[in-house]
C-alpha atoms as a PDB file:
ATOM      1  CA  UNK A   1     220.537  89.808 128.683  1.00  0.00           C
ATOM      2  CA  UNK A   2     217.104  88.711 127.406  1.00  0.00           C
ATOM      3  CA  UNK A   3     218.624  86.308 125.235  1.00  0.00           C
ATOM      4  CA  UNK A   4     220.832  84.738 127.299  1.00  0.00           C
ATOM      5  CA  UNK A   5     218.118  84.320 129.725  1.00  0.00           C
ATOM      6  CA  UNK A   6     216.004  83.097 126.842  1.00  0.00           C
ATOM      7  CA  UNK A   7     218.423  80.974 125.696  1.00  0.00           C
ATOM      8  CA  UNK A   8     219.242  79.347 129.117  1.00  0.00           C
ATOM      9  CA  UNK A   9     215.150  78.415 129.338  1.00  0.00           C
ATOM     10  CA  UNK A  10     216.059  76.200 126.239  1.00  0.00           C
ATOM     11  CA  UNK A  11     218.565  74.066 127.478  1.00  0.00           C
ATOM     12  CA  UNK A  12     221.389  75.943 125.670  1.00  0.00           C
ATOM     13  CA  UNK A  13     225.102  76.337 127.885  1.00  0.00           C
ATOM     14  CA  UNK A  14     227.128  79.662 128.224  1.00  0.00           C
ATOM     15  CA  UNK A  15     229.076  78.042 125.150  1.00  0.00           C
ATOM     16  CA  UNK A  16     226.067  77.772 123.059  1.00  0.00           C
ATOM     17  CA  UNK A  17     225.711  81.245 123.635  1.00  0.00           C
ATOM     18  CA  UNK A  18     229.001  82.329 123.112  1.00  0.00           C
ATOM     19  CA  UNK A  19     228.945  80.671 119.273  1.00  0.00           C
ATOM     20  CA  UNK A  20     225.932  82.055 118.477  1.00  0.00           C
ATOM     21  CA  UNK A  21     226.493  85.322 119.556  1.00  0.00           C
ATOM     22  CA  UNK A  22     229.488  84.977 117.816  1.00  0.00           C
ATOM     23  CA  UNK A  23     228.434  84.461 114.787  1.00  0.00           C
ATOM     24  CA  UNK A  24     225.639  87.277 114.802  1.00  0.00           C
ATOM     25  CA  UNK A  25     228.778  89.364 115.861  1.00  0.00           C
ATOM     26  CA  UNK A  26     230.019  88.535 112.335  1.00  0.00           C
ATOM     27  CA  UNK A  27     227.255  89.193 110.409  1.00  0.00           C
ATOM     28  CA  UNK A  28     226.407  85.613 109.573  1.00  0.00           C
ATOM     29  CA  UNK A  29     223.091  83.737 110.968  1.00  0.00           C
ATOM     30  CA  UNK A  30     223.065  81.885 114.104  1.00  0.00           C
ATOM     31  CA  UNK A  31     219.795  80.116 113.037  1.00  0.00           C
ATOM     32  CA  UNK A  32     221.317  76.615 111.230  1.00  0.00           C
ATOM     33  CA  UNK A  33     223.901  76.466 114.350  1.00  0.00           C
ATOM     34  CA  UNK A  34     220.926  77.493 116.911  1.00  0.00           C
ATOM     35  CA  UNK A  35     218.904  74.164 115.248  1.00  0.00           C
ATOM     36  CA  UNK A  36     222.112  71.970 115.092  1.00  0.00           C
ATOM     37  CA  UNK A  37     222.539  72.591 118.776  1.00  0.00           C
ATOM     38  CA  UNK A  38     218.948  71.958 119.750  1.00  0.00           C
ATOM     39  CA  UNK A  39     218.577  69.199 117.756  1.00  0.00           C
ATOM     40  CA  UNK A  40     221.277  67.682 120.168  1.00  0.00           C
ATOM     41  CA  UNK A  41     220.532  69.366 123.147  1.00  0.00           C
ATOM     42  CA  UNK A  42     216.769  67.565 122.938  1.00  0.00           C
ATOM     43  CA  UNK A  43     218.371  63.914 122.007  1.00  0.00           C
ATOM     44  CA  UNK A  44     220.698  64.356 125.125  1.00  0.00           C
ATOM     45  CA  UNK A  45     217.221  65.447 127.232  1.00  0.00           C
ATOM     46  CA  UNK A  46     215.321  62.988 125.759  1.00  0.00           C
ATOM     47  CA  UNK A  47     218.046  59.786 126.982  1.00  0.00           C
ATOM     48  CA  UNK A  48     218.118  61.886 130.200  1.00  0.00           C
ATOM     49  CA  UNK A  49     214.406  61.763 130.890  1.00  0.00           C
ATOM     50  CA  UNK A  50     214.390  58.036 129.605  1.00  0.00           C
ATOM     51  CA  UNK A  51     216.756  57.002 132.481  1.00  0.00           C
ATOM     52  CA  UNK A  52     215.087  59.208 134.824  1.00  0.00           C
ATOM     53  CA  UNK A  53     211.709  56.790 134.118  1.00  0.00           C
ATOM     54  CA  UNK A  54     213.765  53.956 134.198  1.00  0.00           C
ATOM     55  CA  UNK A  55     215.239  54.722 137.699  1.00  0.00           C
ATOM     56  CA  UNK A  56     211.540  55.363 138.567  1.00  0.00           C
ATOM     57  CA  UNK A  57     210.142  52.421 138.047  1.00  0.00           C
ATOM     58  CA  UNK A  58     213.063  50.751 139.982  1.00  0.00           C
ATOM     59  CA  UNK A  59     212.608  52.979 142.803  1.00  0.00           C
ATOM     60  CA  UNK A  60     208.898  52.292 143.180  1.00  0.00           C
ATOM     61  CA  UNK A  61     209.567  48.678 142.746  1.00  0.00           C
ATOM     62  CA  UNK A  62     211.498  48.532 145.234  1.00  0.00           C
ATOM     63  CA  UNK A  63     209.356  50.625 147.716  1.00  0.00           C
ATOM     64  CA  UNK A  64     206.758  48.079 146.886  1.00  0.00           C
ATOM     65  CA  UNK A  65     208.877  45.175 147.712  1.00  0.00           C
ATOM     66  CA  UNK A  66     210.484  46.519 150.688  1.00  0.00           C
ATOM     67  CA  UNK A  67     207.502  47.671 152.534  1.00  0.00           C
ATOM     68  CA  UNK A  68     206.861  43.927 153.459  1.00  0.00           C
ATOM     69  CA  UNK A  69     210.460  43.130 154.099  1.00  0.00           C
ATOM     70  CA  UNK A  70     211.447  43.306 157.839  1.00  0.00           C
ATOM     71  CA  UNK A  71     214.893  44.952 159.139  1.00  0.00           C
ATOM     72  CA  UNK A  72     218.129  42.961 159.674  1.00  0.00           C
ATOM     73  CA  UNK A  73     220.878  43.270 161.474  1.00  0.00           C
ATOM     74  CA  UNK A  74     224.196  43.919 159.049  1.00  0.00           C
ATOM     75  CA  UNK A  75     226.301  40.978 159.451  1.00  0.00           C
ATOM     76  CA  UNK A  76     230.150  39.917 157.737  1.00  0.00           C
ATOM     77  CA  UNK A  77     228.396  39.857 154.195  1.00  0.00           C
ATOM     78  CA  UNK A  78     226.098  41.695 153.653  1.00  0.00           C
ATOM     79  CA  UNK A  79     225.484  45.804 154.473  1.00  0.00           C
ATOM     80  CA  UNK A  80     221.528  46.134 153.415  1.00  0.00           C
ATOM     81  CA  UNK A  81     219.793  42.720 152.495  1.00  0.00           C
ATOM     82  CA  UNK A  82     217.013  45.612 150.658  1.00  0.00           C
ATOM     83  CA  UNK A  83     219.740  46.764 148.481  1.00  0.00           C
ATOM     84  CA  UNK A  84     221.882  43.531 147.726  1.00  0.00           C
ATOM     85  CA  UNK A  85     218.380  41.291 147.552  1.00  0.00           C
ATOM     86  CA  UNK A  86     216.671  43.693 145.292  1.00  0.00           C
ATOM     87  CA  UNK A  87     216.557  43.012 141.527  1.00  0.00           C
ATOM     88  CA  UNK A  88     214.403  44.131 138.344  1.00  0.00           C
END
């Protein structure tokens, strides 16, 4: 269980596991599928944490620029002028 736990703490999924237990099951070492895997697994993180910072920066933007916009009333076209009036 200590792996799998272990494991888990570095990004890897149940299927990850699965292969590599598999192929320590079979006598054979895990270790160039175990780097193969989190070679990917921290590319996939890495565009992940990108577009996190991205959407940050948006978000504060936007905080910024609405806190000196004033409500409005929704009319036929529009919904939230913050929203559809916001861009980067």
């Amino acid at each position: 269980m200590r792996f799998i736990s272990d494991a888990r703490q570095l990004g890897f999924s149940v299927d990850d596991i699965g292969q590599i237990i598999g192929e320590a099951n079979k006598g054979r070492t895990p270790c160039p599928i175990v780097r193969d895997i989190i070679f990917h697994r921290l590319k996939e993180t890495e565009k992940r944490f990108e577009e996190t910072v991205a959407l940050r920066k948006r978000m504060k933007a936007a905080v910024t620029e609405w806190e000196r916009k004033p409500n409005k009333v929704p009319t036929g076209n529009m919904v939230c002028h913050l929203i559809e009036d916001f861009t980067v």
